[in-house]
C-alpha atoms as a PDB file:
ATOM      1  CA  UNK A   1      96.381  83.207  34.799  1.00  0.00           C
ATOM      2  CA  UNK A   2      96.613  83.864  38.425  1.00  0.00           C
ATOM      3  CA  UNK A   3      93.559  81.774  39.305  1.00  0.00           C
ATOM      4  CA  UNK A   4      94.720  78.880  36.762  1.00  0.00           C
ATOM      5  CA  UNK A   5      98.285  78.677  38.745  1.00  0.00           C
ATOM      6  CA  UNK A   6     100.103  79.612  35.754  1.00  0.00           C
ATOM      7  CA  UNK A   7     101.291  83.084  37.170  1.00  0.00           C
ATOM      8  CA  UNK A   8     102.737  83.052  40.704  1.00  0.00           C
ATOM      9  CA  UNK A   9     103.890  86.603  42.182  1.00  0.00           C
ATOM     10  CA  UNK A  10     106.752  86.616  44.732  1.00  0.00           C
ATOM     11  CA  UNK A  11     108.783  89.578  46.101  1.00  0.00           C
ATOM     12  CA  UNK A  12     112.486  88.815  47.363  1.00  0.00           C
ATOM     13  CA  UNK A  13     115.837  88.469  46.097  1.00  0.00           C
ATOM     14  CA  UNK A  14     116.942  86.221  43.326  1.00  0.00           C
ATOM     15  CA  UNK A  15     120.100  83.686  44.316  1.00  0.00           C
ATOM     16  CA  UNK A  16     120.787  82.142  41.430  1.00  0.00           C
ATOM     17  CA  UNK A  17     119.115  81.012  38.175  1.00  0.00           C
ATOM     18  CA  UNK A  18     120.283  78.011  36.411  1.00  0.00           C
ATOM     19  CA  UNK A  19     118.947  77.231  32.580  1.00  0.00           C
ATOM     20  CA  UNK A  20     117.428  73.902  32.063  1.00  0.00           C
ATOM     21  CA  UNK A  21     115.850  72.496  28.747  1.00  0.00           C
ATOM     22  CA  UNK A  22     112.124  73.026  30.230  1.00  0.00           C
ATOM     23  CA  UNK A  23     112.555  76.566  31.837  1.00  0.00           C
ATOM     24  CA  UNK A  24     114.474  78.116  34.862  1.00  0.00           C
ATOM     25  CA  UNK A  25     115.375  76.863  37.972  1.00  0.00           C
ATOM     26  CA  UNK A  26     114.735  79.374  40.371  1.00  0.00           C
ATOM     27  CA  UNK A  27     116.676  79.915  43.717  1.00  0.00           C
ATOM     28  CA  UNK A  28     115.538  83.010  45.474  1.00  0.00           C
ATOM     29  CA  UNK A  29     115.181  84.575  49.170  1.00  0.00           C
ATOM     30  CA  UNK A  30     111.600  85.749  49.596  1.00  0.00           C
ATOM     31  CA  UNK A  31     110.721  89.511  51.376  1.00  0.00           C
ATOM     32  CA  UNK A  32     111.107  89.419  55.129  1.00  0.00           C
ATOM     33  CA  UNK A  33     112.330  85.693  54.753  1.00  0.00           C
ATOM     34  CA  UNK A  34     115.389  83.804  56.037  1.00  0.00           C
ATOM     35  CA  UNK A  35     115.066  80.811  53.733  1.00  0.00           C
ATOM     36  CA  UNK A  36     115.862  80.109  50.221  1.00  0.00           C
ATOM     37  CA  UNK A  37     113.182  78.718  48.229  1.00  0.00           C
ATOM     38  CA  UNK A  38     113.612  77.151  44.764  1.00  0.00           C
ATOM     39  CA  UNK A  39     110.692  76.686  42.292  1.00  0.00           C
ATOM     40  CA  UNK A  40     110.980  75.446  38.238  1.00  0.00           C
ATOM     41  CA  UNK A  41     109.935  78.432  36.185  1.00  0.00           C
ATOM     42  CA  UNK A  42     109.264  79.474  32.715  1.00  0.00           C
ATOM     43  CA  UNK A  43     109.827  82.997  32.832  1.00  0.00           C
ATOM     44  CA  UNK A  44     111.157  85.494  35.557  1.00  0.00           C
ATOM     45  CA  UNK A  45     109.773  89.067  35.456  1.00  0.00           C
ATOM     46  CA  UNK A  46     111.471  91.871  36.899  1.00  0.00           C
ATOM     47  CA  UNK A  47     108.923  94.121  38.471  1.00  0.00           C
ATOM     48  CA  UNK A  48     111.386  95.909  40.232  1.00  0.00           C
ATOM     49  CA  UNK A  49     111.356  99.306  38.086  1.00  0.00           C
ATOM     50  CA  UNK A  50     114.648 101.526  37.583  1.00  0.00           C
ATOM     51  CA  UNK A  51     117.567 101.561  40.239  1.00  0.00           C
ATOM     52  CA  UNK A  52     118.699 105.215  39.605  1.00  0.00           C
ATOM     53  CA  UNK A  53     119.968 105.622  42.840  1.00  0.00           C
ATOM     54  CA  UNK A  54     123.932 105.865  42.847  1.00  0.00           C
ATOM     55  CA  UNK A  55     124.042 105.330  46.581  1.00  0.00           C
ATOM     56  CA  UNK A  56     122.731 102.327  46.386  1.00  0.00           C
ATOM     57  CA  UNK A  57     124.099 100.796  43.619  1.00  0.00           C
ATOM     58  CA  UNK A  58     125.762  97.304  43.345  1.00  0.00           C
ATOM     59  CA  UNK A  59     127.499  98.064  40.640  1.00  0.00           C
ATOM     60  CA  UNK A  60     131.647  97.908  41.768  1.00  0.00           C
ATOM     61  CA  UNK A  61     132.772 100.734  38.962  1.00  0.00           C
ATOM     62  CA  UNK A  62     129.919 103.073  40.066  1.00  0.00           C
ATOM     63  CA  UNK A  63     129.911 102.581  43.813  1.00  0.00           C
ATOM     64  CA  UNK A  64     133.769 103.541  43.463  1.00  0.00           C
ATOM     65  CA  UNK A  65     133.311 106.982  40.741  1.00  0.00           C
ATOM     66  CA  UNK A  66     131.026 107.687  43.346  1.00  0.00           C
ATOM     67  CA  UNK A  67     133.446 107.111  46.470  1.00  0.00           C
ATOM     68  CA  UNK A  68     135.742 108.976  44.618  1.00  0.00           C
ATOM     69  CA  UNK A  69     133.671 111.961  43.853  1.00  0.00           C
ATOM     70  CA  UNK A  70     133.826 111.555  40.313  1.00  0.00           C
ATOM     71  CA  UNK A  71     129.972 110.752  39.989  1.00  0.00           C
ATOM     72  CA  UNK A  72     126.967 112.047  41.840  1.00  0.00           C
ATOM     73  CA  UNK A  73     123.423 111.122  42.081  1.00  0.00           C
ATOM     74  CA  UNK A  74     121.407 113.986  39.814  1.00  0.00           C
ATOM     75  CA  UNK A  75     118.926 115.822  42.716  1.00  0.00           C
ATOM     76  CA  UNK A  76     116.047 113.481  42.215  1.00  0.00           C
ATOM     77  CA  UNK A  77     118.561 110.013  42.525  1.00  0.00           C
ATOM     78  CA  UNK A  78     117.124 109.008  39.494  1.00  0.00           C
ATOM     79  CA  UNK A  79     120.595 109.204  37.354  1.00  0.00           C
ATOM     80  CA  UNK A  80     123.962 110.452  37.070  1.00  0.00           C
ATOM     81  CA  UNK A  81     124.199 114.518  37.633  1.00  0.00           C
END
């Protein structure tokens, strides 16, 4: 698939999607990159694995149990403790 150009991998940070009747549009800043590229897609894969890590969380409701001291990461920062 790679070789045929139907599978494209690219590390960065999505910046928006937007639904459109023949796929995605795309709109993402790639790793180590200032500028936003945009590309038409038919799928989006998150390759990512699990975000366990409390500290680092963009979640608003868990970044502030944990400000609070209500939550803490378990010892491996793979969960809640």
């Amino acid at each position: 698939m790679v070789a045929a150009g139907r599978l494209r991998f690219a590390a960065g940070k999505i910046v928006s999607t937007e639904a459109e009747r023949d796929g995605v549009r795309l709109r993402f800043r790639p790793r180590h990159g200032d500028t936003v590229e945009t590309m038409q897609v038919a799928r989006i894969v998150n390759c990512t694995g699990p975000q366990g890590d409390l500290t680092r969380t963009d979640d608003p409701l868990l970044a502030r149990l944990v400000a609070e001291g209500r939550i803490r990461p378990d010892r491996l920062r793979l969960g809640i403790d």
